[in-house]
Protein backbone atom coordinates (compact mmCIF):
# COMPACT_ATOMS: atom_id res chain seq x y z
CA UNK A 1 3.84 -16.34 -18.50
CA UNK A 2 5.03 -12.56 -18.82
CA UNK A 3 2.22 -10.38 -17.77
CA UNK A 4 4.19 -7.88 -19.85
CA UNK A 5 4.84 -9.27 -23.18
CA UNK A 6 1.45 -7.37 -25.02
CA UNK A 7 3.02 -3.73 -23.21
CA UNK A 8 6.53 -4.95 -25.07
CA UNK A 9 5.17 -5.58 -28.41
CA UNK A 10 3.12 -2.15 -28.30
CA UNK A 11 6.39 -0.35 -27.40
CA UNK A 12 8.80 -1.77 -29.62
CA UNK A 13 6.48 -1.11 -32.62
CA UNK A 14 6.14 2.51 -31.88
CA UNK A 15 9.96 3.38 -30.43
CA UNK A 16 9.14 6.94 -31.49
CA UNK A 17 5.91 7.25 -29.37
CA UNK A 18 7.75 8.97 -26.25
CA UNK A 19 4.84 8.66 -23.59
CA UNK A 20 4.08 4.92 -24.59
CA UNK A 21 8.05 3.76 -23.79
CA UNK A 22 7.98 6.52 -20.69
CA UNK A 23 4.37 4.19 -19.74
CA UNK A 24 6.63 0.88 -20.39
CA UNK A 25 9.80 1.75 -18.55
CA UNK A 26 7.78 3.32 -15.13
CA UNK A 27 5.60 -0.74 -15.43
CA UNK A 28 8.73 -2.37 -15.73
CA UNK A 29 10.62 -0.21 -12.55
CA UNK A 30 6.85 -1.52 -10.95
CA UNK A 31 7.81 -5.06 -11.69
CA UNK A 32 11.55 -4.73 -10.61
CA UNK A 33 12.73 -5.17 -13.63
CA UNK A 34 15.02 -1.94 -13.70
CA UNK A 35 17.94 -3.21 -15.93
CA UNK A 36 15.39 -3.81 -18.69
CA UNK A 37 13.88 -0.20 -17.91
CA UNK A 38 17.63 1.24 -18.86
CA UNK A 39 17.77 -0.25 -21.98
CA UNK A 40 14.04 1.32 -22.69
CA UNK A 41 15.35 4.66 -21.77
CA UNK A 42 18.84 4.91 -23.21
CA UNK A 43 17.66 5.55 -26.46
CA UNK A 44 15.39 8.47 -25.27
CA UNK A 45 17.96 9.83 -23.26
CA UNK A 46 20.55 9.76 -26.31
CA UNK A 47 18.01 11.98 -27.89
CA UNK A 48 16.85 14.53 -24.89
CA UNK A 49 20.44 14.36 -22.44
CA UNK A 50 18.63 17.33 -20.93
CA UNK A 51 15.12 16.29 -20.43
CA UNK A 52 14.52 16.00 -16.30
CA UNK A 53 11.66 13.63 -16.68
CA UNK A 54 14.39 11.00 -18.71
CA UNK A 55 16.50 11.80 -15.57
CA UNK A 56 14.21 11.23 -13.08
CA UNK A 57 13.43 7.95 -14.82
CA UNK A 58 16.66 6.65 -14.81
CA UNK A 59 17.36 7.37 -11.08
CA UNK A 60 14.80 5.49 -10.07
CA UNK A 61 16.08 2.64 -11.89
CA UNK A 62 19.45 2.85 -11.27
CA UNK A 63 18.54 3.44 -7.43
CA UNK A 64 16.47 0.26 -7.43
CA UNK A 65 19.97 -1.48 -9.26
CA UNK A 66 21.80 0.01 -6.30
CA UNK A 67 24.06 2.23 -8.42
CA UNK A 68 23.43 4.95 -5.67
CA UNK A 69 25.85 7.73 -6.31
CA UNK A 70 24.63 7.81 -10.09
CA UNK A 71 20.80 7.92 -9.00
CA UNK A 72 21.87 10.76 -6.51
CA UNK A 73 23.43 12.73 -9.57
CA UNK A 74 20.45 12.28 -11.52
CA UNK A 75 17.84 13.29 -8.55
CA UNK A 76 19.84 16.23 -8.35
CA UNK A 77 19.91 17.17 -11.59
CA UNK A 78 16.47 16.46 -12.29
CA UNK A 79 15.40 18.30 -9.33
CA UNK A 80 16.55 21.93 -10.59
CA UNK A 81 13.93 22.17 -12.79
CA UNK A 82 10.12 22.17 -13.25
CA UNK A 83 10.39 18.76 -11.16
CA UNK A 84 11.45 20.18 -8.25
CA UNK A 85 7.67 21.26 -6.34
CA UNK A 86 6.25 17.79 -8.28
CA UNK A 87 5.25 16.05 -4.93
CA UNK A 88 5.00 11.92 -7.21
CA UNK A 89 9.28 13.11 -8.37
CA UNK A 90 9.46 14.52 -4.55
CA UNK A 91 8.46 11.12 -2.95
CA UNK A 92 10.74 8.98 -5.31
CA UNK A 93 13.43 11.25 -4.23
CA UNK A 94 12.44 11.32 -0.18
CA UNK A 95 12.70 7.15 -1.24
CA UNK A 96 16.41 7.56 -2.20
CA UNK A 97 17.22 9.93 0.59
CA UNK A 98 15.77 7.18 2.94
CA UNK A 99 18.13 4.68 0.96
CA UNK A 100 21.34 6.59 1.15
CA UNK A 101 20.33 7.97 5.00
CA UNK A 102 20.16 11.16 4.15
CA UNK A 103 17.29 11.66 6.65
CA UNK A 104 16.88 15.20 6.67
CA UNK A 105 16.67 15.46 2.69
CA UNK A 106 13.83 12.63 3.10
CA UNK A 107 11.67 15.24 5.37
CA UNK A 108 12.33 18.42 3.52
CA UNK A 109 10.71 16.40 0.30
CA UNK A 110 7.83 15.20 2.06
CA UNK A 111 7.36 18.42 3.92
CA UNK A 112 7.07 19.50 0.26
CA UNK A 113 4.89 17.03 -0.63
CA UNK A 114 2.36 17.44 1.73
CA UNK A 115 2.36 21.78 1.70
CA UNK A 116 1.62 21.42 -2.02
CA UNK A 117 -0.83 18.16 -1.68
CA UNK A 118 -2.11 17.84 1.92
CA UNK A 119 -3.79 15.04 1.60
CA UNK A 120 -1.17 13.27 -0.19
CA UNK A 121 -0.66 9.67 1.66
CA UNK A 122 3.00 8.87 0.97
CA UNK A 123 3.92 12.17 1.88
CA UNK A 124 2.54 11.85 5.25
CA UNK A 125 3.76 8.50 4.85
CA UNK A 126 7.11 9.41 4.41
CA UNK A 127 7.13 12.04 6.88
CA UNK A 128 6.02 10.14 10.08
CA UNK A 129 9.29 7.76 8.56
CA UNK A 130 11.60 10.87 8.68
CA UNK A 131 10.20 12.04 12.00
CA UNK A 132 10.86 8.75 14.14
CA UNK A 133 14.62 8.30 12.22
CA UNK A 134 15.25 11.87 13.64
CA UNK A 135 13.23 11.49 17.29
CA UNK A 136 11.07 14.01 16.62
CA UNK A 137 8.06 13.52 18.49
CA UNK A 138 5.43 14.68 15.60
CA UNK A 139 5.45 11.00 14.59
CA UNK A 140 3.62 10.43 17.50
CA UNK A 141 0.98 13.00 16.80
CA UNK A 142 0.77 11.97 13.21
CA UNK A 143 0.75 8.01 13.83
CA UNK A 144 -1.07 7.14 17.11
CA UNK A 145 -0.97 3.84 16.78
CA UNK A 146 -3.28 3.13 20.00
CA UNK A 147 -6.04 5.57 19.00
CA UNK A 148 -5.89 5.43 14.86
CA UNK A 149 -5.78 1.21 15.07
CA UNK A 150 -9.04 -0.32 15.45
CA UNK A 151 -10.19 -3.83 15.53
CA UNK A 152 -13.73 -3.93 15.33
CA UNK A 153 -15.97 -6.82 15.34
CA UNK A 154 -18.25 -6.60 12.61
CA UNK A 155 -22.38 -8.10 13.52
CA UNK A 156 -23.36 -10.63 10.96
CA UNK A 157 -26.12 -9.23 8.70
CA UNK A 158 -29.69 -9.94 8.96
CA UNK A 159 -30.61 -13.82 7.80
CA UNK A 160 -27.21 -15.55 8.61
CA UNK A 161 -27.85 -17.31 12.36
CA UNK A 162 -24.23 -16.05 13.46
CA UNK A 163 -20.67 -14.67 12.19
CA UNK A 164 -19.73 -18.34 11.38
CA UNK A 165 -22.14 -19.12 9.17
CA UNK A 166 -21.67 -15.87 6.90
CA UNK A 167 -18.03 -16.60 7.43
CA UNK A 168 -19.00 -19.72 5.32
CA UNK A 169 -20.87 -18.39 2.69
CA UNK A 170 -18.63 -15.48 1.94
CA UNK A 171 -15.45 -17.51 1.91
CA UNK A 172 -16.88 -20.48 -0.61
CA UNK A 173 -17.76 -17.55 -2.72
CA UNK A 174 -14.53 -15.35 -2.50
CA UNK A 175 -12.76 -18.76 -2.83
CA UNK A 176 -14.17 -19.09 -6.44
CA UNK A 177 -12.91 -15.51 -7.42
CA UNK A 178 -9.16 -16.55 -6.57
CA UNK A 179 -8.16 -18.06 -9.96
CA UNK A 180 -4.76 -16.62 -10.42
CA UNK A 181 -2.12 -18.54 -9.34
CA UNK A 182 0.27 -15.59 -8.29
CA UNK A 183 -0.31 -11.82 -6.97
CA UNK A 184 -0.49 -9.08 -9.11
CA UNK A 185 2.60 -6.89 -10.63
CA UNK A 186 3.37 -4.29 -8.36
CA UNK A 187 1.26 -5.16 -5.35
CA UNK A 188 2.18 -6.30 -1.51
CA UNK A 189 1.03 -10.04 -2.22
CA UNK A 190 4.00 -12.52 -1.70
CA UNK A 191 3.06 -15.86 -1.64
CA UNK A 192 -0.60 -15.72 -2.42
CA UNK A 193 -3.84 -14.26 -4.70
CA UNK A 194 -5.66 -10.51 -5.45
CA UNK A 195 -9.37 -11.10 -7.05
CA UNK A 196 -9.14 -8.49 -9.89
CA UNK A 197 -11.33 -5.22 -10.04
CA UNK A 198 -13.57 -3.94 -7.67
CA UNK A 199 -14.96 -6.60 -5.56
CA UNK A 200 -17.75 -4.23 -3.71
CA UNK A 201 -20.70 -3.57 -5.87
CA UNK A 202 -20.96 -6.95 -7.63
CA UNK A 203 -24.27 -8.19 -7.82
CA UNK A 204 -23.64 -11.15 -5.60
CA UNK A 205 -25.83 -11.03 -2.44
CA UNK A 206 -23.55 -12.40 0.15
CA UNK A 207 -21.14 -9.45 -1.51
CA UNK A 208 -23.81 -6.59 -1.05
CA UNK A 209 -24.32 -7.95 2.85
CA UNK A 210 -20.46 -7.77 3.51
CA UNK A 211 -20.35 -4.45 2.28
CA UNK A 212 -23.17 -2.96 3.79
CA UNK A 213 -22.01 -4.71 7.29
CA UNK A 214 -18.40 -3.77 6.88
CA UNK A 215 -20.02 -0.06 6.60
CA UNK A 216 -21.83 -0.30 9.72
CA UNK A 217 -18.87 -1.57 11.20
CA UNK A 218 -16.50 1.50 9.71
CA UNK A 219 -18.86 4.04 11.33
CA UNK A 220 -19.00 2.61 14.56
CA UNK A 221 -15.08 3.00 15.03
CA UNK A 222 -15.70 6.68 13.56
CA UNK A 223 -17.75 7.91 16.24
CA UNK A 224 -14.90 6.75 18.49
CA UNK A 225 -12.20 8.58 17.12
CA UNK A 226 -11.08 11.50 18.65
CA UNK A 227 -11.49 15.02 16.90
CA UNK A 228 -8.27 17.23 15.91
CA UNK A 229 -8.02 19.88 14.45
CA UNK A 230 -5.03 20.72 11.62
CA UNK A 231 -4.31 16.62 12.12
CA UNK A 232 -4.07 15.13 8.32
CA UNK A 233 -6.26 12.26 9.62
CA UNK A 234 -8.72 13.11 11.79
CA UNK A 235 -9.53 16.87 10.46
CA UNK A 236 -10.81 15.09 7.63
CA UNK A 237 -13.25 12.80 9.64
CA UNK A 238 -17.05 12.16 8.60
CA UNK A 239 -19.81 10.05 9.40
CA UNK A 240 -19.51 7.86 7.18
CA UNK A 241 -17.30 6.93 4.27
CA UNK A 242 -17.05 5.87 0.49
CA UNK A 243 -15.18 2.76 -1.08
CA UNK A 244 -12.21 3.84 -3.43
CA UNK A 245 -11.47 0.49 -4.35
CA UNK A 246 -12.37 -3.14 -2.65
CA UNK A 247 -10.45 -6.60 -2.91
CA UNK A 248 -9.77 -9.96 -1.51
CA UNK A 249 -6.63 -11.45 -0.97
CA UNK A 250 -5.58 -15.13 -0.18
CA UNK A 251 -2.59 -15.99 1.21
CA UNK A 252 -1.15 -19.56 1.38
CA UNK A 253 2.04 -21.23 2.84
CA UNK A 254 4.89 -18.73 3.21
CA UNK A 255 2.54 -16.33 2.01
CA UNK A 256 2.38 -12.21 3.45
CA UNK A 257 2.09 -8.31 2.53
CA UNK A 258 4.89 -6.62 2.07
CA UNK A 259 5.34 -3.56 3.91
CA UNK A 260 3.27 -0.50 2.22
CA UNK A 261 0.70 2.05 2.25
CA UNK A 262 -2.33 2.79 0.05
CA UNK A 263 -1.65 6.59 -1.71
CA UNK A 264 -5.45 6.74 -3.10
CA UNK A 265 -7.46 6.02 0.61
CA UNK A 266 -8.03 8.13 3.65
CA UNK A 267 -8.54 4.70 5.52
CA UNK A 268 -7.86 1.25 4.73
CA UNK A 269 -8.59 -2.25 6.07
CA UNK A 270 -8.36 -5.81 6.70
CA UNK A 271 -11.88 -7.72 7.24
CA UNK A 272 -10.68 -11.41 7.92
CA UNK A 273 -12.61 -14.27 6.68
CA UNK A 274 -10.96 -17.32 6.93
CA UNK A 275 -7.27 -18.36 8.89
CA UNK A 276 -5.56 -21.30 9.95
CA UNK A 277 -6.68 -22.40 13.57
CA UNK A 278 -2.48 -22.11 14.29
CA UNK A 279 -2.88 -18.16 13.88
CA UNK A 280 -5.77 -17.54 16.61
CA UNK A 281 -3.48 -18.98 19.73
CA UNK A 282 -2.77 -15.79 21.39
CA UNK A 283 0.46 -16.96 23.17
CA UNK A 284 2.27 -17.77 19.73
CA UNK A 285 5.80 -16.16 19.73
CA UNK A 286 6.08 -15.77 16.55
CA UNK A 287 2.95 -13.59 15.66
CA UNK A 288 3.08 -15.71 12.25
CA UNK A 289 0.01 -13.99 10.39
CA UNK A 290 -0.48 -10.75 12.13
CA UNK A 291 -0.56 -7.32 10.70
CA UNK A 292 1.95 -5.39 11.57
CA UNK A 293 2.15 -1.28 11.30
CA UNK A 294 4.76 1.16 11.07
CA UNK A 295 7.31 -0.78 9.87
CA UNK A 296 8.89 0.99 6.39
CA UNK A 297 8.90 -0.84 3.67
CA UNK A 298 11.72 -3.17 3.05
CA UNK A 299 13.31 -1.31 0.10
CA UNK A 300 14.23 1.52 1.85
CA UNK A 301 16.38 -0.54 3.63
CA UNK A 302 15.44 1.40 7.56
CA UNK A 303 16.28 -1.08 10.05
CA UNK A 304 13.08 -0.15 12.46
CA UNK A 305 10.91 -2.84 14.31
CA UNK A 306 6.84 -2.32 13.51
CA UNK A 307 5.32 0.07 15.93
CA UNK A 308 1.97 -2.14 16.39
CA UNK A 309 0.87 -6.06 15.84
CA UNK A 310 -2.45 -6.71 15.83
CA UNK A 311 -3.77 -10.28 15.77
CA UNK A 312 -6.34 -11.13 13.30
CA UNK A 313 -9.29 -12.94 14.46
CA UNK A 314 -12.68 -14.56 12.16
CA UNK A 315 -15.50 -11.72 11.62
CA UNK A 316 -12.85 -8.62 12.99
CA UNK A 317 -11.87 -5.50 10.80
CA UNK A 318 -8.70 -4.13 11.24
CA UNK A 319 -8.89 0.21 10.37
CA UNK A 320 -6.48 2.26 10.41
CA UNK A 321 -5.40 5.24 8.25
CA UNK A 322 -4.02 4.92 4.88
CA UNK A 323 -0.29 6.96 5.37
CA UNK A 324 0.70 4.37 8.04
CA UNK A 325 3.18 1.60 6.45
CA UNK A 326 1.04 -2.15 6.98
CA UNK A 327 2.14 -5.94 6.21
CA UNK A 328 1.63 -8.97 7.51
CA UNK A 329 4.23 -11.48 8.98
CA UNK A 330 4.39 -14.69 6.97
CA UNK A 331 2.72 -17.85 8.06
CA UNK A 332 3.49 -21.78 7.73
CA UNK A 333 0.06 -23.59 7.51
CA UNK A 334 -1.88 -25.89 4.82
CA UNK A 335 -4.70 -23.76 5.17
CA UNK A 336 -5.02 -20.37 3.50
CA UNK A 337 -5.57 -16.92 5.26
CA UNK A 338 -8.51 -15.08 3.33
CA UNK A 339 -9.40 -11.52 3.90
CA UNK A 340 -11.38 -8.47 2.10
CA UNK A 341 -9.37 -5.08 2.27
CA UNK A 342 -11.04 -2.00 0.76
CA UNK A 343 -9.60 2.01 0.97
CA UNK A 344 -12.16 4.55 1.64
CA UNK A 345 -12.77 8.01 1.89
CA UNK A 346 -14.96 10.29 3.75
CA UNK A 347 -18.35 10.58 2.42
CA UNK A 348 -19.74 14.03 2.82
C-alpha cells in the first residue's frame, strides 16, 4: 500500500547516513509528500544550518507547501554558493520563479542552464516557458509547433495482413503487462497504468516488430525536418536514432498525462494502439483524449492555453522533441486508451 515504506525503514535505521535521508527526502518531494520531507530534513539542518544543499532541499519543499516567501529565502541563500552554476538547483529555482512570477529570474536560470548544459531538456524547457510569458519571439524559433510535431502513420510490419490486425496482437499482449493497478510515483499517469522497465528489447516478437516499425517510422519524419543550424533541436539531427527508455501506458476512465517533459530524450513519442471509438470523431468539442503541447505544467501555476492538439488516431505516432511540455486531456469512456511512448536520441 505505501510504495515507500522499505525506503522509510532503510532511513530511519541509519539517521546518521546523510546521503541515504538526502535520497529519502528528494523521493518523498517526488511523491508530494513535502511535509513529511521537512520532518526528514530538520534534523540535518539542526546539524549543518549552513549547508546549501539542506537549503535547497527545504525550498523545494516548502515551495511545493506553498510557504513561498520562506522557499524564496532559502533559494537565495542557497544560491550564493557552489549551487549557484548547478543547472538540476538552477531549474528548481527557474520552477519557483515561475511560481512567484518572477519571469525574468525564471529565464536568467535557464539561460544558465542551458550555457553550462546545452542539451539540457528542462532548461530549454523552461526557457521557451519564460520566452512566451515575456513575448519574446525566440519561443517561436525554439518550439515550432507546426514543423517539430509530427503524426506519422506507421506501415504494419511484414506478416500482419494490415495495421488492424497488429493493432490486435500488440494490444492483447501489452494488455497482459498492465498489472498495476495505479501509475507510478512521480510520473504523468493520472488515472491509469506504466508497464515497468524497458519495454523495447524484450524477447517477445510482436515487441521486436513494433520497435523495428516504430524506427522506420521515426526516420521517415527525420528526413522531413528542416536543418538549422545553432537550433538545440534540429542541430543535433541524425539519420536515425537510439531508444533511451520505452513504455506503455493505459489509461482508463478519467484517466490523462499530466503536463511534462522528458529531461533524458532528444525526442519523444506517443504510438497509439488502442482508444475508445468516442475519441476518433473529429468534430468532438471537447478534444477528450488528445495530446496537447506547450501547455506548462500545472504546478507552476502559468495560466497559458496549449499551443498544439493533436488527435490521436489507431497505428499513428505522435514525435515531437523532448523540451516541449506534453499531456493529454482526460477522457470519459469504458474502454481504455493504450499507447507505447519511448525517448530517443540520435544515433550516430
Amino acid at each position: 500500500e505505501d510504495p515507500l515504506s522499505e525506503f522509510r525503514i532503510a532511513a530511519r535505521a541509519q539517521l546518521d547516513n546523510k546521503p541515504l535521508q538526502l535520497s529519502f527526502a528528494r523521493m518523498l518531494l517526488g511523491a508530494q509528500r513535502a511535509d513529511e520531507a521537512l520532518v526528514v530534513l530538520h534534523p540535518l539542518r539542526k546539524r549543518e544550518p549552513d549547508d546549501p544543499l539542506l537549503a535547497w532541499f527545504a525550498a523545494d519543499a516548502l515551495d511545493a507547501l506553498q510557504e513561498r516567501e520562506q522557499a524564496t529565502r532559502l533559494y537565495d541563500a542557497a544560491s550564493r554558493g557552489v549551487l549557484a552554476e548547478l543547472p538540476e538547483f538552477l531549474n528548481a529555482r527557474a520552477r519557483h520563479a515561475f511560481r512567484t512570477q518572477r519571469f525574468d529570474l525564471a529565464a536568467r536560470c535557464a539561460e544558465t542552464v542551458v550555457s553550462r548544459d546545452p542539451v539540457n531538456q528542462e532548461g530549454w524547457c523552461h526557457l521557451s516557458t519564460a520566452w512566451r510569458l515575456m513575448g519574446d519571439a525566440r519561443e517561436h524559433w525554439l518550439c515550432d509547433y507546426e514543423a517539430l510535431v509530427g503524426d506519422v502513420e506507421v506501415l504494419p510490419p511484414q506478416g500482419y495482413a494490415d495495421m488492424t490486425s497488429f493493432l490486435a496482437s500488440l494490444g492483447t499482449v501489452l494488455e497482459g503487462m498492465h498489472t498495476a493497478s495505479r501509475g507510478p510515483v512521480n510520473q504523468s499517469v493520472r488515472g491509469g497504468s506504466q508497464t515497468a522497465g524497458q519495454l523495447f528489447g524484450r524477447d517477445i516478437p510482436v515487441i521486436r516488430e513494433a520497435e523495428d516499425a516504430l524506427r522506420i517510422a521515426v526516420e521517415r519524419w527525420l528526413t522531413n525536418l528542416p536543418d538549422r543550424a545553432g537550433h538545440p533541436f534540429l542541430a543535433r539531427k541524425e539519420r536515425s536514432v537510439q531508444c533511451v527508455g520505452s513504455w506503455s501506458v493505459r489509461l482508463k476512465a478519467s484517466g490523462r498525462h499530466a503536463n511534462h517533459l522528458h529531461p533524458k530524450g532528444w525526442a519523444s513519442s506517443a504510438f497509439y494502439v488502442a482508444l475508445p471509438d468516442e475519441m476518433l470523431a473529429g468534430d468532438a468539442p471537447s478534444r477528450a483524449g488528445w495530446l496537447q503541447l506547450g501547455q506548462p505544467m500545472e504546478s507552476l501555476e502559468l495560466d497559458l492555453p496549449p499551443r498544439r492538439l493533436v488527435q490521436p488516431r489507431p497505428g499513428h505516432l505522435a514525435l515531437f522533441p523532448s523540451y516541449m511540455w506534453h499531456g493529454t486531456l482526460p477522457f470519459e469512456s469504458d474502454a481504455c486508451r493504450l499507447t507505447v511512448a519511448f525517448d530517443m536520441q540520435p544515433r550516430r
